[in-house]
C-alpha atoms as a PDB file:
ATOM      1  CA  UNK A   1       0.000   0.000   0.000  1.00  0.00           C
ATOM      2  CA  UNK A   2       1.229   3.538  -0.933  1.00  0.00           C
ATOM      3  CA  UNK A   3       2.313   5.656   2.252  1.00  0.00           C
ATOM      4  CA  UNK A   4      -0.063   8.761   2.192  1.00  0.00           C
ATOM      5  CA  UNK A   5       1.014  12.003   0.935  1.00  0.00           C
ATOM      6  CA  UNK A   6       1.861  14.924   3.849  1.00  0.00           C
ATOM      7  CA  UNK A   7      -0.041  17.857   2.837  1.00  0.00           C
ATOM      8  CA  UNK A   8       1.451  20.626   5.196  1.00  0.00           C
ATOM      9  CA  UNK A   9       0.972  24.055   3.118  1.00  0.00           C
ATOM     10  CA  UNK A  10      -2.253  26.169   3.060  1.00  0.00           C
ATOM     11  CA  UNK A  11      -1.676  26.938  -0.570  1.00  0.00           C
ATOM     12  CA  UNK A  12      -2.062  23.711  -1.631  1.00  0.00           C
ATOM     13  CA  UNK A  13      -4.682  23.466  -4.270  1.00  0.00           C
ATOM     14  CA  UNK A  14      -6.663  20.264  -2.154  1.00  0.00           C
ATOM     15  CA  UNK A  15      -6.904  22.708   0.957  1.00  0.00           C
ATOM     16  CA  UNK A  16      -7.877  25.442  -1.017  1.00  0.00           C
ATOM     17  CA  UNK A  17     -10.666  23.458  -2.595  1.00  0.00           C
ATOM     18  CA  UNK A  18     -12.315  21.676   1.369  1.00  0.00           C
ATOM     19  CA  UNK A  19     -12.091  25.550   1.893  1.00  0.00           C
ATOM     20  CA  UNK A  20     -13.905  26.442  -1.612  1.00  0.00           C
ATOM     21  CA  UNK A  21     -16.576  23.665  -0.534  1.00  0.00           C
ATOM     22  CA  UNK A  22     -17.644  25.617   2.564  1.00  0.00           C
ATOM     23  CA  UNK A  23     -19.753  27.532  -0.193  1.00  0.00           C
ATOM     24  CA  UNK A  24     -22.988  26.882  -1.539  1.00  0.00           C
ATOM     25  CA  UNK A  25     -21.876  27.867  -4.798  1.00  0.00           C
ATOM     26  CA  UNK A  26     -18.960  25.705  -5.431  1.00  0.00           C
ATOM     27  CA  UNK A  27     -20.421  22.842  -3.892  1.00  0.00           C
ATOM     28  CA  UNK A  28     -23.338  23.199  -6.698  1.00  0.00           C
ATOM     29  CA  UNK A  29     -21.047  23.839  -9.608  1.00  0.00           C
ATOM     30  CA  UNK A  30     -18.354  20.888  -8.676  1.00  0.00           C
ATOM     31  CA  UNK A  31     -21.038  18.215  -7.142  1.00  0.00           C
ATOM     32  CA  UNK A  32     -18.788  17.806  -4.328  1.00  0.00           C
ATOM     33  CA  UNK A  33     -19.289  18.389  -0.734  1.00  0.00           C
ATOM     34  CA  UNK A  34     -17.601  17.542   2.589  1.00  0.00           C
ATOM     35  CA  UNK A  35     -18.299  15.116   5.653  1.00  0.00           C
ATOM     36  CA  UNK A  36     -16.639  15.569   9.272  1.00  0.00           C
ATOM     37  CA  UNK A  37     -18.112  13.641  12.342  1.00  0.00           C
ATOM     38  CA  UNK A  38     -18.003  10.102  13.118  1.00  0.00           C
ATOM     39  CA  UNK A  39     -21.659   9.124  12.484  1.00  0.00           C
ATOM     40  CA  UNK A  40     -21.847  10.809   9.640  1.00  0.00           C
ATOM     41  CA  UNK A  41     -18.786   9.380   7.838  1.00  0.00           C
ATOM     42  CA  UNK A  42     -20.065   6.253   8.748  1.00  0.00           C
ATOM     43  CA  UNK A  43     -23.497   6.884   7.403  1.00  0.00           C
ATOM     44  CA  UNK A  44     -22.348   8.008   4.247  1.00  0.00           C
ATOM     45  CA  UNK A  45     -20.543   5.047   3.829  1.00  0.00           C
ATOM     46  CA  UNK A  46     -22.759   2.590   4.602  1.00  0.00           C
ATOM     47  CA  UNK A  47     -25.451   3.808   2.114  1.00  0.00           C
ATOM     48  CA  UNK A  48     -22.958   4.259  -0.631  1.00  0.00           C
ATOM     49  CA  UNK A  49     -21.626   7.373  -0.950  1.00  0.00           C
ATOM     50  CA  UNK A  50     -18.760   7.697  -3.385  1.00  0.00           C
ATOM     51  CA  UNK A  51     -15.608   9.050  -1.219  1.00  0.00           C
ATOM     52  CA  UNK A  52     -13.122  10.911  -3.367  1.00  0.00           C
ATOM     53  CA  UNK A  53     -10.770  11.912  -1.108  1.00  0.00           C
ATOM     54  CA  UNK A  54      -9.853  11.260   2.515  1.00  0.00           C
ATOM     55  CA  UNK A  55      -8.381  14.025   4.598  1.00  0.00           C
ATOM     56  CA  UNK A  56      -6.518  13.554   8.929  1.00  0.00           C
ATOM     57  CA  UNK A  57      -5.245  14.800  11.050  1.00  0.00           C
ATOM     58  CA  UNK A  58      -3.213  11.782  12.740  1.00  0.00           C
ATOM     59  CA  UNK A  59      -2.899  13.076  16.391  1.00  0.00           C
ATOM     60  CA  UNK A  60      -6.677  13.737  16.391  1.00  0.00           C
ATOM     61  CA  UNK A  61      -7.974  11.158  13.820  1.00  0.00           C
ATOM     62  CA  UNK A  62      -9.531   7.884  15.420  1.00  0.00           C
ATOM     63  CA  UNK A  63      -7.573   5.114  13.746  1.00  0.00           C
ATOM     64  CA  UNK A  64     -10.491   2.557  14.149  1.00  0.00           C
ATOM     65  CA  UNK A  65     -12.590   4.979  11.864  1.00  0.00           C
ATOM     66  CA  UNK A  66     -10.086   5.693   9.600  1.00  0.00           C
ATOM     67  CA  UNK A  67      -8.966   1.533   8.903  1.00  0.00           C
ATOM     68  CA  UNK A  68     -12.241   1.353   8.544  1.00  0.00           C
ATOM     69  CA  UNK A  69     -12.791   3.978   5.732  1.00  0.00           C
ATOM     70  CA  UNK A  70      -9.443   2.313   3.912  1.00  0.00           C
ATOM     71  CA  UNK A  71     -11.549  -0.448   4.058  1.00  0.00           C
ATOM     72  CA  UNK A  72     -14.658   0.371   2.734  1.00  0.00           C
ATOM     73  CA  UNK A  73     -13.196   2.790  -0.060  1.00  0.00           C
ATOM     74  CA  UNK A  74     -11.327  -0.152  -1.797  1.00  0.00           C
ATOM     75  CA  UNK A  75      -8.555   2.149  -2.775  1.00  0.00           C
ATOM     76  CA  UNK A  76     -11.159   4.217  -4.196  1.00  0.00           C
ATOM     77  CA  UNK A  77     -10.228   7.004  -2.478  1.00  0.00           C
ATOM     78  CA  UNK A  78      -7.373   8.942  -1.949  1.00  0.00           C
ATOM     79  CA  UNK A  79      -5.722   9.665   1.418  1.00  0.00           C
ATOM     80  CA  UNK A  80      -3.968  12.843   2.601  1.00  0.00           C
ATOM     81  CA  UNK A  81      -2.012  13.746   5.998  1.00  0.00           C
ATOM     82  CA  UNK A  82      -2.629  16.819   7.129  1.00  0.00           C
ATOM     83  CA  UNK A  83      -0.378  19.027   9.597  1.00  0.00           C
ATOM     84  CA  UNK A  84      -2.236  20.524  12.678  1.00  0.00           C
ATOM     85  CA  UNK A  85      -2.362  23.970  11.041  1.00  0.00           C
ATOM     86  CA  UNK A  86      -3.836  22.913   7.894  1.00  0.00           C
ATOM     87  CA  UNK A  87      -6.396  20.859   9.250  1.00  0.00           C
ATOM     88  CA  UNK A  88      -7.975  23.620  11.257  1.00  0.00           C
ATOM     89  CA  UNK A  89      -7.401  25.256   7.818  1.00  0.00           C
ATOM     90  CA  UNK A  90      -9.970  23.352   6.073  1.00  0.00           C
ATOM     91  CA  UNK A  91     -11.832  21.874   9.180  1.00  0.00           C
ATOM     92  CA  UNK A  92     -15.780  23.110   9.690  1.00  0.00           C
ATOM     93  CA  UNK A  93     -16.409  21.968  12.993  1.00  0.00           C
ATOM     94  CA  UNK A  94     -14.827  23.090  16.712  1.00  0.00           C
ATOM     95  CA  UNK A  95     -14.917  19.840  18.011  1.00  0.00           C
ATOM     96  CA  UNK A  96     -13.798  17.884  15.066  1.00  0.00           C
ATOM     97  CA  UNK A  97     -12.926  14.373  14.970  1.00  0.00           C
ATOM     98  CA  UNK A  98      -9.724  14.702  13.042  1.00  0.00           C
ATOM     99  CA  UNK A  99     -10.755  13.078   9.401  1.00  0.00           C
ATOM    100  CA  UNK A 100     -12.406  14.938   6.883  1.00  0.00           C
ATOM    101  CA  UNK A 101     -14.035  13.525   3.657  1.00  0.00           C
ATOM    102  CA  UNK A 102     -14.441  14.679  -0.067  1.00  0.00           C
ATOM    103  CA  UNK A 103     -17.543  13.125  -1.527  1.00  0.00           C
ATOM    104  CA  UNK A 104     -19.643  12.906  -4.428  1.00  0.00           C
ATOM    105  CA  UNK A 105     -22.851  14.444  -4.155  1.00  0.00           C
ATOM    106  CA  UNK A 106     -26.262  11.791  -5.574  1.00  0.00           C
ATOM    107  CA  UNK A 107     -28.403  12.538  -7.657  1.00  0.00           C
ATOM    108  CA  UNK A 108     -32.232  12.692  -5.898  1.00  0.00           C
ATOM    109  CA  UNK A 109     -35.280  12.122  -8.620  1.00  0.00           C
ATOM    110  CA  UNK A 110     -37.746   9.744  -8.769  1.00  0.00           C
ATOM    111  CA  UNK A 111     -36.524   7.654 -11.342  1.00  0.00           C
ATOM    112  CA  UNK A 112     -34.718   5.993  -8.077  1.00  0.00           C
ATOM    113  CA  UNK A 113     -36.970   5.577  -6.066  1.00  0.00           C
ATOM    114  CA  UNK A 114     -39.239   1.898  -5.713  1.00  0.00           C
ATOM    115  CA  UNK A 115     -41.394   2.109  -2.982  1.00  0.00           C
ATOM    116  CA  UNK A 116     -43.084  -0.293  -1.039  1.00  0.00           C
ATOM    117  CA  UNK A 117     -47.086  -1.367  -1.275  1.00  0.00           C
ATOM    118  CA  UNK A 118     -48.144   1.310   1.320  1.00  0.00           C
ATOM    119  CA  UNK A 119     -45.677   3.799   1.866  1.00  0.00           C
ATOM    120  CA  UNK A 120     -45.172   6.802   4.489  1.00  0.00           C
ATOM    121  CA  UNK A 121     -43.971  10.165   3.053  1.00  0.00           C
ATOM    122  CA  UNK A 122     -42.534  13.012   4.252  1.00  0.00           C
ATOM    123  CA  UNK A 123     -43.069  16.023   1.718  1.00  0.00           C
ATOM    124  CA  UNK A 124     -40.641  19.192   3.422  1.00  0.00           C
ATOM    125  CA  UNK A 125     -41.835  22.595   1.474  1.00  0.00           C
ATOM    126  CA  UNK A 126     -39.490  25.440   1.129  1.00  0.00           C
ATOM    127  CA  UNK A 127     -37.605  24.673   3.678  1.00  0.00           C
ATOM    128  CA  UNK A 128     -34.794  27.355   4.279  1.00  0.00           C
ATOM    129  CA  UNK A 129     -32.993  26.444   7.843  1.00  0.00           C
ATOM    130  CA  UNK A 130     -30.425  24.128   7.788  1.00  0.00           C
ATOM    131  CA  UNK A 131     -30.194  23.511  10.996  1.00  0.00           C
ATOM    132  CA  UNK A 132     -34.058  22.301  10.723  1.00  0.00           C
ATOM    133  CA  UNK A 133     -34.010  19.667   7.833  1.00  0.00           C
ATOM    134  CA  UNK A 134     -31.486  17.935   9.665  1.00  0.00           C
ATOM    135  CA  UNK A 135     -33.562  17.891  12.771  1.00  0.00           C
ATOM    136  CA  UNK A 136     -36.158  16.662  10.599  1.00  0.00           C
ATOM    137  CA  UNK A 137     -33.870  14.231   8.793  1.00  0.00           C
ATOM    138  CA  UNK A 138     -33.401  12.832  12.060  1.00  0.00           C
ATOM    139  CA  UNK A 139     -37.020  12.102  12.652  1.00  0.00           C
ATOM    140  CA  UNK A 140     -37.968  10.654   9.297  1.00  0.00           C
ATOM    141  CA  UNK A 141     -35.065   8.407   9.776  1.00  0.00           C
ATOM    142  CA  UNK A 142     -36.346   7.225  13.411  1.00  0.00           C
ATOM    143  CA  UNK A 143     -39.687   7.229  12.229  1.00  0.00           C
ATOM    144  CA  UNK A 144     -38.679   4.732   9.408  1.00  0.00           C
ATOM    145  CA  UNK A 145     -39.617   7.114   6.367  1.00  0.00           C
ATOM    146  CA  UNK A 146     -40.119   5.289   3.183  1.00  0.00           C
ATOM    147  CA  UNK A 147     -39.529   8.626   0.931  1.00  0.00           C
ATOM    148  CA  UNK A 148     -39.051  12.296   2.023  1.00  0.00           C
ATOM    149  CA  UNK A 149     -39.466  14.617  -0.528  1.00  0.00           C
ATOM    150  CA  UNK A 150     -37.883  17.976  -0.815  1.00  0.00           C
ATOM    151  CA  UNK A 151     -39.510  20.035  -2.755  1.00  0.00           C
ATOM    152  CA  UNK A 152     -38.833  23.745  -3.966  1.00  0.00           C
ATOM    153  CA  UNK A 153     -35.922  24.244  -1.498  1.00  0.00           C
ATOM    154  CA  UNK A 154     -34.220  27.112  -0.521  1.00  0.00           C
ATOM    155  CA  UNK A 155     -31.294  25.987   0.541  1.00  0.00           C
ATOM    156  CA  UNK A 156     -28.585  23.709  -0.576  1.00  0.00           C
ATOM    157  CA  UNK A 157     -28.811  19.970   0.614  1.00  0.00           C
ATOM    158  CA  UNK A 158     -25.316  19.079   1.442  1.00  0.00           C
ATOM    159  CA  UNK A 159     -24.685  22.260   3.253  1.00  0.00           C
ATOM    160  CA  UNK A 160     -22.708  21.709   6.215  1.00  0.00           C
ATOM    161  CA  UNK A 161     -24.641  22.100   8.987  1.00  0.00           C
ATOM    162  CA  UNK A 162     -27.741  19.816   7.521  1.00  0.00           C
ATOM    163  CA  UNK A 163     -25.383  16.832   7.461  1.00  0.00           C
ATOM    164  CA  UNK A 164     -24.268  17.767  10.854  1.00  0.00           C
ATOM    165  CA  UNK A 165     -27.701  18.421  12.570  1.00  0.00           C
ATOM    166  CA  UNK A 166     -29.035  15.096  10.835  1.00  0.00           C
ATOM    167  CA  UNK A 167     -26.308  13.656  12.388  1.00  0.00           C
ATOM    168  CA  UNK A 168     -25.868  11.972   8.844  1.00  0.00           C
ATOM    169  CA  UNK A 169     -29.539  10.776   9.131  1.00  0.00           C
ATOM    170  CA  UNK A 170     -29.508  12.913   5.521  1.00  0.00           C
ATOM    171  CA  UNK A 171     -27.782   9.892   3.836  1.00  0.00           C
ATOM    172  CA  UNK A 172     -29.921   6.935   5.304  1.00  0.00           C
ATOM    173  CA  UNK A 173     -33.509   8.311   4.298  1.00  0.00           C
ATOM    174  CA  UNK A 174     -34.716   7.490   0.333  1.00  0.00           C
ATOM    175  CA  UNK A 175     -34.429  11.308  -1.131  1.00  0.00           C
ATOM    176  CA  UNK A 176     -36.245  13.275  -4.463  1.00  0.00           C
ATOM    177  CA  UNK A 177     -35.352  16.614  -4.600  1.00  0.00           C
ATOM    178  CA  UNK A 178     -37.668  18.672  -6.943  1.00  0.00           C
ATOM    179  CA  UNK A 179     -40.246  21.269  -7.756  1.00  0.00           C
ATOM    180  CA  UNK A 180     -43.636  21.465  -6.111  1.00  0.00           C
ATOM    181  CA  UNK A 181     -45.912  20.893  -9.169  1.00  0.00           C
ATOM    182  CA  UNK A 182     -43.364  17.946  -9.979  1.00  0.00           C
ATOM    183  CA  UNK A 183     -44.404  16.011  -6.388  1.00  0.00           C
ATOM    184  CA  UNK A 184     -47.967  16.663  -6.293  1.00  0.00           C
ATOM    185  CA  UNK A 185     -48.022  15.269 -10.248  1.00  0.00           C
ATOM    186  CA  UNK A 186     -45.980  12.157  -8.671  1.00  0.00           C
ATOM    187  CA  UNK A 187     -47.985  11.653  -5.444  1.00  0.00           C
ATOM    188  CA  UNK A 188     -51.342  12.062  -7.787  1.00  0.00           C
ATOM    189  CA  UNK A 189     -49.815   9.196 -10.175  1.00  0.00           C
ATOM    190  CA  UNK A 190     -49.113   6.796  -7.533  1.00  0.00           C
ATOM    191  CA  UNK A 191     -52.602   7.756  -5.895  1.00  0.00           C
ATOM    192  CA  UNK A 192     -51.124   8.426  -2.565  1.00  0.00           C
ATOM    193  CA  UNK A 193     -53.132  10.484  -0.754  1.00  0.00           C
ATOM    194  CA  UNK A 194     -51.671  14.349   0.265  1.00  0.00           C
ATOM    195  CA  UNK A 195     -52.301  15.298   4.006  1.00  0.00           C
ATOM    196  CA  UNK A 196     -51.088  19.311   3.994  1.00  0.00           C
ATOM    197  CA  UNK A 197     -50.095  20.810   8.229  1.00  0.00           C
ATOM    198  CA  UNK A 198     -52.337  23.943   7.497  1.00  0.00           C
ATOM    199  CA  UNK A 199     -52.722  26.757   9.810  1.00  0.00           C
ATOM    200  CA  UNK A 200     -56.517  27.249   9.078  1.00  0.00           C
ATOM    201  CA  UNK A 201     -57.361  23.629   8.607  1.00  0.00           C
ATOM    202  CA  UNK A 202     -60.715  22.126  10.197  1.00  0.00           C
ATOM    203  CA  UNK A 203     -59.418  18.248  10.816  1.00  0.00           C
ATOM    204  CA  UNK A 204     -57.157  17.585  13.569  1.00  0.00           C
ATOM    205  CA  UNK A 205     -53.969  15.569  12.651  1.00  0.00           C
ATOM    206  CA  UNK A 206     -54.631  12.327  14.823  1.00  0.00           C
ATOM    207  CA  UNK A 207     -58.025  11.752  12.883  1.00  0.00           C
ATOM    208  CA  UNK A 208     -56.694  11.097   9.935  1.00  0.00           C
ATOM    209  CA  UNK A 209     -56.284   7.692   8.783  1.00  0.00           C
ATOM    210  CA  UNK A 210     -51.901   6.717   8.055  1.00  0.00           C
ATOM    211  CA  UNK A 211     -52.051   2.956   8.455  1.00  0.00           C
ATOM    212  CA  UNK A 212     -52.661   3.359   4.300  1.00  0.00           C
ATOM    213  CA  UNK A 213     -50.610   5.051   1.990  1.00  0.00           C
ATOM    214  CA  UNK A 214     -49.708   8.491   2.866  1.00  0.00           C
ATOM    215  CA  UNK A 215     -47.867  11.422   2.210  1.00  0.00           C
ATOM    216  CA  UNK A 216     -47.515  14.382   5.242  1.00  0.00           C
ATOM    217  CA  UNK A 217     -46.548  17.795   4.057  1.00  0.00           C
ATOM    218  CA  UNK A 218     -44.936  20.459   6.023  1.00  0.00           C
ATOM    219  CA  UNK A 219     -43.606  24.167   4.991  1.00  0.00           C
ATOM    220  CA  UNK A 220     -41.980  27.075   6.445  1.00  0.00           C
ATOM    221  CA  UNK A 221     -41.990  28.217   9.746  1.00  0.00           C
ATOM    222  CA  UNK A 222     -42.853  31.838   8.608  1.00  0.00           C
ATOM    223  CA  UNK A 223     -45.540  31.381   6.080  1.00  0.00           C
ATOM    224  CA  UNK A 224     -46.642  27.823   6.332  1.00  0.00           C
ATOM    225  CA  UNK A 225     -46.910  25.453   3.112  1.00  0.00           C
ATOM    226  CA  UNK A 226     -47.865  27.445   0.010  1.00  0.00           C
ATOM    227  CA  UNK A 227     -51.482  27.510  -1.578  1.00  0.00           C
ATOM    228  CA  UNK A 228     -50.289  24.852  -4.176  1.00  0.00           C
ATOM    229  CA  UNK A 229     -49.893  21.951  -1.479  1.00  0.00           C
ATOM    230  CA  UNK A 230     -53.529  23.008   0.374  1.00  0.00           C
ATOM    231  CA  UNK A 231     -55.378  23.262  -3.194  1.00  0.00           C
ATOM    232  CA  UNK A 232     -53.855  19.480  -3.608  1.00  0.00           C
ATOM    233  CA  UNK A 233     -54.436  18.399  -0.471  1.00  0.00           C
ATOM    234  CA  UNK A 234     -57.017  15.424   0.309  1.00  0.00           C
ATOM    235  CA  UNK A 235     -57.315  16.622   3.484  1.00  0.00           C
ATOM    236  CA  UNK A 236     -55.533  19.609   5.299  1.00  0.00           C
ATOM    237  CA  UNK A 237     -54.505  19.410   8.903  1.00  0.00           C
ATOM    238  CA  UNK A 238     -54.054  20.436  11.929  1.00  0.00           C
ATOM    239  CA  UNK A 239     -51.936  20.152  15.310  1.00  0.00           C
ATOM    240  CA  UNK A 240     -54.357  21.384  17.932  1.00  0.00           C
ATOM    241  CA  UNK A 241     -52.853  24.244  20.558  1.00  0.00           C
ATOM    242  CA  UNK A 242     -53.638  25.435  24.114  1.00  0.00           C
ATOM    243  CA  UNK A 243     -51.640  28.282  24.480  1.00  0.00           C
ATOM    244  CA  UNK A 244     -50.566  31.732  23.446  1.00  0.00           C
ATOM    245  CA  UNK A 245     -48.759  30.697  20.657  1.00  0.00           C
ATOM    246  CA  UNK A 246     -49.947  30.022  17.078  1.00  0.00           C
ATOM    247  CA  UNK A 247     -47.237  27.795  15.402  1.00  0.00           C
ATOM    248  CA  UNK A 248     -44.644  25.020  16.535  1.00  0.00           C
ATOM    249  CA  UNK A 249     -40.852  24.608  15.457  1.00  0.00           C
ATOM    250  CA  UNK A 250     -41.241  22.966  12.025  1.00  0.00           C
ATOM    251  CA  UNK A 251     -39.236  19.872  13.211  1.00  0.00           C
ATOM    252  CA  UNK A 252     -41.257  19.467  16.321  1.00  0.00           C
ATOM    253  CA  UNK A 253     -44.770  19.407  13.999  1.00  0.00           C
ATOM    254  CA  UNK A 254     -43.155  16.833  11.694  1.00  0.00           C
ATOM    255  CA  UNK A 255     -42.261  14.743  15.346  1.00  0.00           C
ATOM    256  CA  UNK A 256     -45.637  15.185  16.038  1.00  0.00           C
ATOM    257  CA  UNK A 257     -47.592  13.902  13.302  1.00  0.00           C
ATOM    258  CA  UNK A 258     -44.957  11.543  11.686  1.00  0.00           C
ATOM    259  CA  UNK A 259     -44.662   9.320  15.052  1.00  0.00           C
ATOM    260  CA  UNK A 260     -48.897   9.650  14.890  1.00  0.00           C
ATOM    261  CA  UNK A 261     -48.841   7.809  11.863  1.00  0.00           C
ATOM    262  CA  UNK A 262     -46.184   5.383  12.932  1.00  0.00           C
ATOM    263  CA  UNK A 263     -48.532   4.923  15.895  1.00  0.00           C
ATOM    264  CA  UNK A 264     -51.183   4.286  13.669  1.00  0.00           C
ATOM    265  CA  UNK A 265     -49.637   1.352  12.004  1.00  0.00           C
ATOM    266  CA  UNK A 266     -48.196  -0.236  15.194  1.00  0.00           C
ATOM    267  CA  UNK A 267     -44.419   1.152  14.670  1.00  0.00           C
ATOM    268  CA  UNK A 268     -43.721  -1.447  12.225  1.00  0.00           C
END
């Protein structure tokens, strides 16, 4: 096996590029993005990511992890030392674990996707935050999600701090990332019913019937799902409140009704 090559200058065009990928824009014109943390190096891995590169720190890097990406990779991937100073260079995280990876990003359509007889969706509108489709990631990924669709986002998928708040939960859960008018055409063609979370809907969410084929749609914490998804809705629902306030944290909604309908159909 080839020893791996020392990278110990800033200026070196690898560096400069884990620093390039830090940016939404580069990591939509190259297809590339980077993975730090444990969990989610291991995630991605496990469901098949394609690792182009493999960056450590050796004082910091856990050994264990890293045999184990040699490993998996095949000799795939490429494998760089990094000096202290260049690591926290191109490192995105405080509290890093020391290995950084260079992947290839998937492609998310629905050409993918085969789907079982009665399927649970997740359909995430507009999302903007980060921070809360990981959180929601999470969820879909306790909750056993057969699909979640992203549709119209306004952010970037692989952005940093999704992976991180998903905790890599991002890589296990079956993926389409597309327009609005392109899910509800898909969701009408495969004659899965479209349950919208609507401020100013009559039907509580726990009356609905999940244990069939379903699809849950939430939107934005500031304006709510858009009048597309309640015009296509076969029913429009709602999380019933006791308090001052009007609206929950989007993640906590999608908790809320998501582990309803797993309830539903007996957590299997």
């Amino acid at each position: 096996m080839l020893q791996d090559l020392l990278i110990s200058s800033k200026q070196n065009p690898k560096i400069k590029t884990l620093v390039d990928l830090q940016k939404s824009a580069e990591r939509n014109r190259t297809g590339w993005f980077t993975i730090e943390g444990s969990k989610e190096i291991e995630k991605a891995i496990a469901n098949q990511y394609h690792i182009i590169s493999v960056f450590y720190y050796k004082d910091l890097a856990n050994q264990e992890l890293l045999g184990s990406i040699r490993k998996e990779t095949k000799d795939s991937a490429s494998f760089f030392e990094l000096t202290q100073d260049v690591f926290s260079k191109v490192a995105y995280r405080e509290n890093s674990t020391g290995i950084i990876l260079l992947a290839e990003q998937k492609t998310h359509n629905f050409a993918r996707i085969n789907l079982k007889k009665n399927p649970l969706i997740l359909v995430l509108e507009s999302l903007e935050k980060p921070g809360n489709i990981g959180a929601i990631y999470r969820t879909a990924d306790a909750a056993g999600i057969d699909l979640v669709i992203v549709a119209d986002l306004k952010t970037d998928f692989y952005n940093p701090n999704t992976v991180r708040a998903s905790l890599g939960c991002v890589f296990t859960a079956p993926t389409v990332i597309c327009k609005s008018s392109e899910a509800i055409a898909w969701l009408k063609s495969q004659q899965i019913p479209i349950y919208t979370t609507y401020l100013n809907a009559a039907i509580p969410y726990h009356h609905i019937d999940y244990k069939t084929a379903s699809a849950i749609v939430v939107g934005t914490e500031a304006t709510g799902v858009s009048p597309i998804w309640v015009e296509n809705s076969n029913d429009n629902i709602i999380i019933p409140m006791q308090g001052a306030a009007d609206s929950l944290n989007v993640s906590t909604s999608t908790a809320i009704v998501l582990f309803e309908a797993c309830r539903q159909r007996d957590f299997k």
